[in-house]
C-alpha atoms as a PDB file:
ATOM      1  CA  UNK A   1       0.000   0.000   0.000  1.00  0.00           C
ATOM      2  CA  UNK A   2       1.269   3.309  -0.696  1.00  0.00           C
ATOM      3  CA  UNK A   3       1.212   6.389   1.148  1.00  0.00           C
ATOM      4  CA  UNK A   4      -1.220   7.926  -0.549  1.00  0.00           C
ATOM      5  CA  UNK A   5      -3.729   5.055  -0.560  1.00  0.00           C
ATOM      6  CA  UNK A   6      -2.535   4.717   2.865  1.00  0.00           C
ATOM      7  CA  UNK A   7      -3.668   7.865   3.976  1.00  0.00           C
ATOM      8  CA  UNK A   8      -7.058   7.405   1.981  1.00  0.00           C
ATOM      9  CA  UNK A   9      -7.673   4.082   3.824  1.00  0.00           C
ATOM     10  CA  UNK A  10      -7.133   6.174   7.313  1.00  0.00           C
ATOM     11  CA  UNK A  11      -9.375   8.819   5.972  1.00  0.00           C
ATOM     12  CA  UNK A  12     -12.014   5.994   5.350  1.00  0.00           C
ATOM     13  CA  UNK A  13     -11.786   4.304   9.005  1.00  0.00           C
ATOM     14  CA  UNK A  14     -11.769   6.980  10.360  1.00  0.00           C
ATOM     15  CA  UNK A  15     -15.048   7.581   8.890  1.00  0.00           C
ATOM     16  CA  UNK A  16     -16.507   4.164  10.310  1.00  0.00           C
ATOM     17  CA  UNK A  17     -15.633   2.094   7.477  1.00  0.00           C
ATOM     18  CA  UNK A  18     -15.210  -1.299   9.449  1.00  0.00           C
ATOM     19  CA  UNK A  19     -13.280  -2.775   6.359  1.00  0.00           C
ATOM     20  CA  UNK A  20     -10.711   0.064   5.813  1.00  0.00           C
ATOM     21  CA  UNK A  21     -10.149  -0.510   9.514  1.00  0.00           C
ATOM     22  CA  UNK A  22      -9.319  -3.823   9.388  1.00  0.00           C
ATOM     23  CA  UNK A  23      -6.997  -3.801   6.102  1.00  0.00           C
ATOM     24  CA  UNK A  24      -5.159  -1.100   8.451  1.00  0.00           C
ATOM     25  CA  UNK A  25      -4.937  -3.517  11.128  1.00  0.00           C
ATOM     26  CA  UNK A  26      -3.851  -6.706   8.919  1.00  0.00           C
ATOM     27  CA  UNK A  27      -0.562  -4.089   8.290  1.00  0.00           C
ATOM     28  CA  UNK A  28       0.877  -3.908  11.793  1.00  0.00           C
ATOM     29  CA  UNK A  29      -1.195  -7.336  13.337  1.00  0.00           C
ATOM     30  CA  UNK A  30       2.171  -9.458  13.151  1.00  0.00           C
ATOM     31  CA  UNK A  31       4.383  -6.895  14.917  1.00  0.00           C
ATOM     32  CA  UNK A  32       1.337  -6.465  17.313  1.00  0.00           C
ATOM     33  CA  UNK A  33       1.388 -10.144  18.117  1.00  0.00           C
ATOM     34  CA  UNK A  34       4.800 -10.538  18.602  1.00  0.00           C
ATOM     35  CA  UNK A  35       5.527  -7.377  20.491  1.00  0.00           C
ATOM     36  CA  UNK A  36       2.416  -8.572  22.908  1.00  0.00           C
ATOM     37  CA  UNK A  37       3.477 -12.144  23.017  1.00  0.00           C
ATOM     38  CA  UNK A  38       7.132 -11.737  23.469  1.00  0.00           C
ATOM     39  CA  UNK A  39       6.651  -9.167  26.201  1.00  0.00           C
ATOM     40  CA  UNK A  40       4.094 -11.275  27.859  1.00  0.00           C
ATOM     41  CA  UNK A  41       5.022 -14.927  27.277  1.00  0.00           C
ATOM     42  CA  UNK A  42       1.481 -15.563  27.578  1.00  0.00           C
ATOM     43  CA  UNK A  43      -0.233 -16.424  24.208  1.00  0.00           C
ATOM     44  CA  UNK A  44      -4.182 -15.531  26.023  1.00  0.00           C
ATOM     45  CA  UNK A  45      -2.693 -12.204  27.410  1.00  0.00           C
ATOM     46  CA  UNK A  46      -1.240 -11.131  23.857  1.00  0.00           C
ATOM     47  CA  UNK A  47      -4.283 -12.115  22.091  1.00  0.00           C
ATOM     48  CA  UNK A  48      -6.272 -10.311  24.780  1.00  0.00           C
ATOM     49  CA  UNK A  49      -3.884  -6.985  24.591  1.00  0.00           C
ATOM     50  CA  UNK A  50      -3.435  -6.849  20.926  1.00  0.00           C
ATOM     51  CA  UNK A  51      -7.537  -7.436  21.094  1.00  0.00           C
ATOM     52  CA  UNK A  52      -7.909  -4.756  23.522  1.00  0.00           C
ATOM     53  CA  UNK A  53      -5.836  -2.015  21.449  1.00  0.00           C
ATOM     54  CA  UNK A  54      -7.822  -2.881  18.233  1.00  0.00           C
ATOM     55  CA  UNK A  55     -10.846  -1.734  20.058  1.00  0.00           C
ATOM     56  CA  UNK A  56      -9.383   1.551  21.070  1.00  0.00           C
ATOM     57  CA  UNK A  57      -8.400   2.083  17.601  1.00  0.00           C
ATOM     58  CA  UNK A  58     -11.001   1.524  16.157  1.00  0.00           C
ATOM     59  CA  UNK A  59     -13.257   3.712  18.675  1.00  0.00           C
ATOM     60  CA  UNK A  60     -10.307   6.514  18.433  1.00  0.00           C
ATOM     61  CA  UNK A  61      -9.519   6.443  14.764  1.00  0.00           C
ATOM     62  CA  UNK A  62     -11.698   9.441  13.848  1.00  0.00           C
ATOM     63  CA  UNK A  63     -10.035  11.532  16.119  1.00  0.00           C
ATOM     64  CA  UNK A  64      -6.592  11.047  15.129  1.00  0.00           C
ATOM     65  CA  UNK A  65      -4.877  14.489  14.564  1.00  0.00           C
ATOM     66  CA  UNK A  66      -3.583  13.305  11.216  1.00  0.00           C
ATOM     67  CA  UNK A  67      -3.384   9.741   8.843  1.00  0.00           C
ATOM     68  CA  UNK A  68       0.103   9.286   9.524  1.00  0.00           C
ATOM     69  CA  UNK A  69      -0.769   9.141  13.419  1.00  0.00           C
ATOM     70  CA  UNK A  70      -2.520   5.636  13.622  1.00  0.00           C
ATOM     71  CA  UNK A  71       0.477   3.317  13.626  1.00  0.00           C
ATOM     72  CA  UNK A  72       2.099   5.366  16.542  1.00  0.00           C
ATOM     73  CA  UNK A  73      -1.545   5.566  18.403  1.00  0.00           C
ATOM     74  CA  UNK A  74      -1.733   1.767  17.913  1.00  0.00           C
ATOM     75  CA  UNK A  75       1.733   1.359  19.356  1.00  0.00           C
ATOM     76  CA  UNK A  76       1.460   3.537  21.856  1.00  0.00           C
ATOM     77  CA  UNK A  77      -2.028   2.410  22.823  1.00  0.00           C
ATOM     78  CA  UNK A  78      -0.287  -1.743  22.846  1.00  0.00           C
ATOM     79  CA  UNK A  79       2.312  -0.431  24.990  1.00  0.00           C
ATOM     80  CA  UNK A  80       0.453   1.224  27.410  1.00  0.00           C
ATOM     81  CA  UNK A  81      -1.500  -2.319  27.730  1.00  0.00           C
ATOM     82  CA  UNK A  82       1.091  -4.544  27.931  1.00  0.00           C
ATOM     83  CA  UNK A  83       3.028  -2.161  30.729  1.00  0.00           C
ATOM     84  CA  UNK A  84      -0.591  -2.755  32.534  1.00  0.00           C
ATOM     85  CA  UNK A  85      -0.348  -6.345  32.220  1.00  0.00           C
ATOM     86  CA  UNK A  86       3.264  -6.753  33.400  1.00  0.00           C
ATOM     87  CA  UNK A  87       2.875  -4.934  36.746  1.00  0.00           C
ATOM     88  CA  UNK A  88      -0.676  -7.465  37.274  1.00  0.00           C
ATOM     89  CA  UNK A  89       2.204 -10.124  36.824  1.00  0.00           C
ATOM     90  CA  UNK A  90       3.602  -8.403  39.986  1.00  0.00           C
ATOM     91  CA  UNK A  91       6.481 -11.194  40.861  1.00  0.00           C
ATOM     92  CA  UNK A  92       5.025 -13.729  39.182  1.00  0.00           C
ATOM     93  CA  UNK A  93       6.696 -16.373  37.274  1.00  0.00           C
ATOM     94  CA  UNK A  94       6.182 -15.997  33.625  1.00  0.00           C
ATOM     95  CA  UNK A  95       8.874 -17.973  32.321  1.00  0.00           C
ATOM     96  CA  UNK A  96       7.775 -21.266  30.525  1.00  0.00           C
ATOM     97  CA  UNK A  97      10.382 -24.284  31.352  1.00  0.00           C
ATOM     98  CA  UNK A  98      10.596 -25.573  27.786  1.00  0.00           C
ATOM     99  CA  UNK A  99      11.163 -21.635  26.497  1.00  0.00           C
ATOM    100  CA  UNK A 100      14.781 -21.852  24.277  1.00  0.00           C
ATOM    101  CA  UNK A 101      17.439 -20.387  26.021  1.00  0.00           C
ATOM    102  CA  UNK A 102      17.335 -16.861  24.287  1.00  0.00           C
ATOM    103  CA  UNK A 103      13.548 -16.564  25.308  1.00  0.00           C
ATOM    104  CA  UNK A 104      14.574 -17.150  29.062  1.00  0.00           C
ATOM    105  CA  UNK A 105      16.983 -14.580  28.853  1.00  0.00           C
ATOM    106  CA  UNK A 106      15.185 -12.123  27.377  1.00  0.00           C
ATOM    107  CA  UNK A 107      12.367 -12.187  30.350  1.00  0.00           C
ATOM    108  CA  UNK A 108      15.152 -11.838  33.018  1.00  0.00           C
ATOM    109  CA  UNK A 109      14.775  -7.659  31.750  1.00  0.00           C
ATOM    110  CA  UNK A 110      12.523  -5.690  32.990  1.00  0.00           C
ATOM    111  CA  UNK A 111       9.201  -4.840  31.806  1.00  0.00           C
ATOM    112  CA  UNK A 112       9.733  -1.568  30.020  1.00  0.00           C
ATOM    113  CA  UNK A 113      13.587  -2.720  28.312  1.00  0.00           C
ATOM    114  CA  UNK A 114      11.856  -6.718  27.390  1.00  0.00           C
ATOM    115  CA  UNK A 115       9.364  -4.193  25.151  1.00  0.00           C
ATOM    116  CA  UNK A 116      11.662  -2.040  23.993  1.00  0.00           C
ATOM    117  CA  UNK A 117      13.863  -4.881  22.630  1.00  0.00           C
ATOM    118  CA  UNK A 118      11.136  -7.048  21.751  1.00  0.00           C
ATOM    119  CA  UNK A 119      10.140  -3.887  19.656  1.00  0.00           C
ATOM    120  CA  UNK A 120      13.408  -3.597  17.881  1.00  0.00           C
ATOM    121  CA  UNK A 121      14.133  -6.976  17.399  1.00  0.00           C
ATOM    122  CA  UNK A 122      10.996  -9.163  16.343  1.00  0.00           C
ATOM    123  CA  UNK A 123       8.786  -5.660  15.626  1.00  0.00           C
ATOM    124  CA  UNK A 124      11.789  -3.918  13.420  1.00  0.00           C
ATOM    125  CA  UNK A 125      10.710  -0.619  15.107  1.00  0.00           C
ATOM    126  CA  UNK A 126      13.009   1.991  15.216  1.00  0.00           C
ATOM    127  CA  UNK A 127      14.740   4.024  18.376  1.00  0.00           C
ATOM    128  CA  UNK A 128      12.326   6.793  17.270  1.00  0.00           C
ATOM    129  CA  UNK A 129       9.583   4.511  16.786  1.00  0.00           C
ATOM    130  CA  UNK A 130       9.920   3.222  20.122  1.00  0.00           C
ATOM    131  CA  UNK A 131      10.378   6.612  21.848  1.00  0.00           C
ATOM    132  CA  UNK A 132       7.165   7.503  20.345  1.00  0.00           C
ATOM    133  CA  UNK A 133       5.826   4.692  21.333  1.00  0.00           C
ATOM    134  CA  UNK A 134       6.879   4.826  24.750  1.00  0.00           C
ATOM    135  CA  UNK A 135       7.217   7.966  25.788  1.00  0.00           C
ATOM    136  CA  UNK A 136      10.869   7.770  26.460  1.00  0.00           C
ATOM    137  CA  UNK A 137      13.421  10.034  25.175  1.00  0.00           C
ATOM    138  CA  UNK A 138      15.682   8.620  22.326  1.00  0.00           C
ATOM    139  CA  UNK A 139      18.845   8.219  24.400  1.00  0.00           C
ATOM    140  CA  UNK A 140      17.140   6.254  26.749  1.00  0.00           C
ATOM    141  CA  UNK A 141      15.792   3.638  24.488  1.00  0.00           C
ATOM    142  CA  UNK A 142      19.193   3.018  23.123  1.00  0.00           C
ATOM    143  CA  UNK A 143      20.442   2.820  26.857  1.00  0.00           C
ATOM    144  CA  UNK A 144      17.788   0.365  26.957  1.00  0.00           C
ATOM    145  CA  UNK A 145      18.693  -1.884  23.941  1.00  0.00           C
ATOM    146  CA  UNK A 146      22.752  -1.527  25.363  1.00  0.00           C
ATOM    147  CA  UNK A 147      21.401  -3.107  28.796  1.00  0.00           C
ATOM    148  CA  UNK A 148      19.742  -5.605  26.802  1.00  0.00           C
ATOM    149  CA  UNK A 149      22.377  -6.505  24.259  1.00  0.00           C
ATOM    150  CA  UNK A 150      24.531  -7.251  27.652  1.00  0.00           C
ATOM    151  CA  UNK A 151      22.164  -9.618  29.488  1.00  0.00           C
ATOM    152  CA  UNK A 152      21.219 -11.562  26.461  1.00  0.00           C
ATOM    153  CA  UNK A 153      24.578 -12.155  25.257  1.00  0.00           C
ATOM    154  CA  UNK A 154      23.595 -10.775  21.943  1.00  0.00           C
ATOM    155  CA  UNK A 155      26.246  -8.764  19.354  1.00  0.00           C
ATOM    156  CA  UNK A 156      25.384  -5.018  19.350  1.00  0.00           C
ATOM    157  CA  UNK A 157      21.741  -4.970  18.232  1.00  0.00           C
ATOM    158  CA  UNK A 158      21.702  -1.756  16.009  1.00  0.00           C
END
């Protein structure tokens, strides 16, 4: 899809067109899912956050300040959800014992740096992205992704 047709499609949802909605949603579903489920580790609480922010976008899509805004609403909106779920998970145990070694090691970072990388990694967001996202200032994201690189015994990431 290009930008223009992009921006028409936005126009359309945000006009209550159900299916211009939902061929905006089949664009960033994937990185959704993965962002959800690798933050989570919990297949029902992805489904259920990635479920949650479609409803919010699709109630807030006619208010978006501009077409170019609903990928970072829908981001923002997913992270907001998923920082939710992860302080229900208090001290919890989300680690799964048959998880490959990598996926252990990524859930031994906190919350807000297992999103960030998850983000960067499997969702091929951006530092700016992900500041937008997030709400965290550029420098600190990449601080973020350093930590990260360190604990999960990864080359430099970007």
């Amino acid at each position: 899809m290009d930008k223009k047709e992009y921006r028409e499609t936005v126009s359309m949802a945000a006009n209550g067109d159900a299916k211009a909605f939902s061929r905006l949603y089949e664009m960033i579903s994937r990185e959704m899912y993965y962002t959800a489920f690798y933050s989570l580790a919990d297949d029902a609480d992805a489904i259920e956050a990635v479920s949650g922010t479609i409803r919010d976008g699709f109630k807030a899509v006619g208010r978006l300040r501009s077409e170019a805004a609903f990928r970072v609403f829908m981001m923002k909106t997913l992270f907001a959800r998923i920082k939710m779920r992860l302080r229900e998970y208090g001290d919890e145990d989300v680690l799964d014992e048959e998880q490959p070694e990598i996926k252990y090691r990524l859930f031994e970072l906190d919350g807000v740096d297992r999103i960030c990388t998850v983000m960067y990694i499997a969702g091929k967001f951006t530092i700016e992205d992900i500041s937008a996202f997030s709400g965290l200032m550029k420098g600190n994201v990449k601080k973020r992704l350093n930590k990260s690189v360190n604990i999960l015994e990864l080359d430099q990431i970007y």
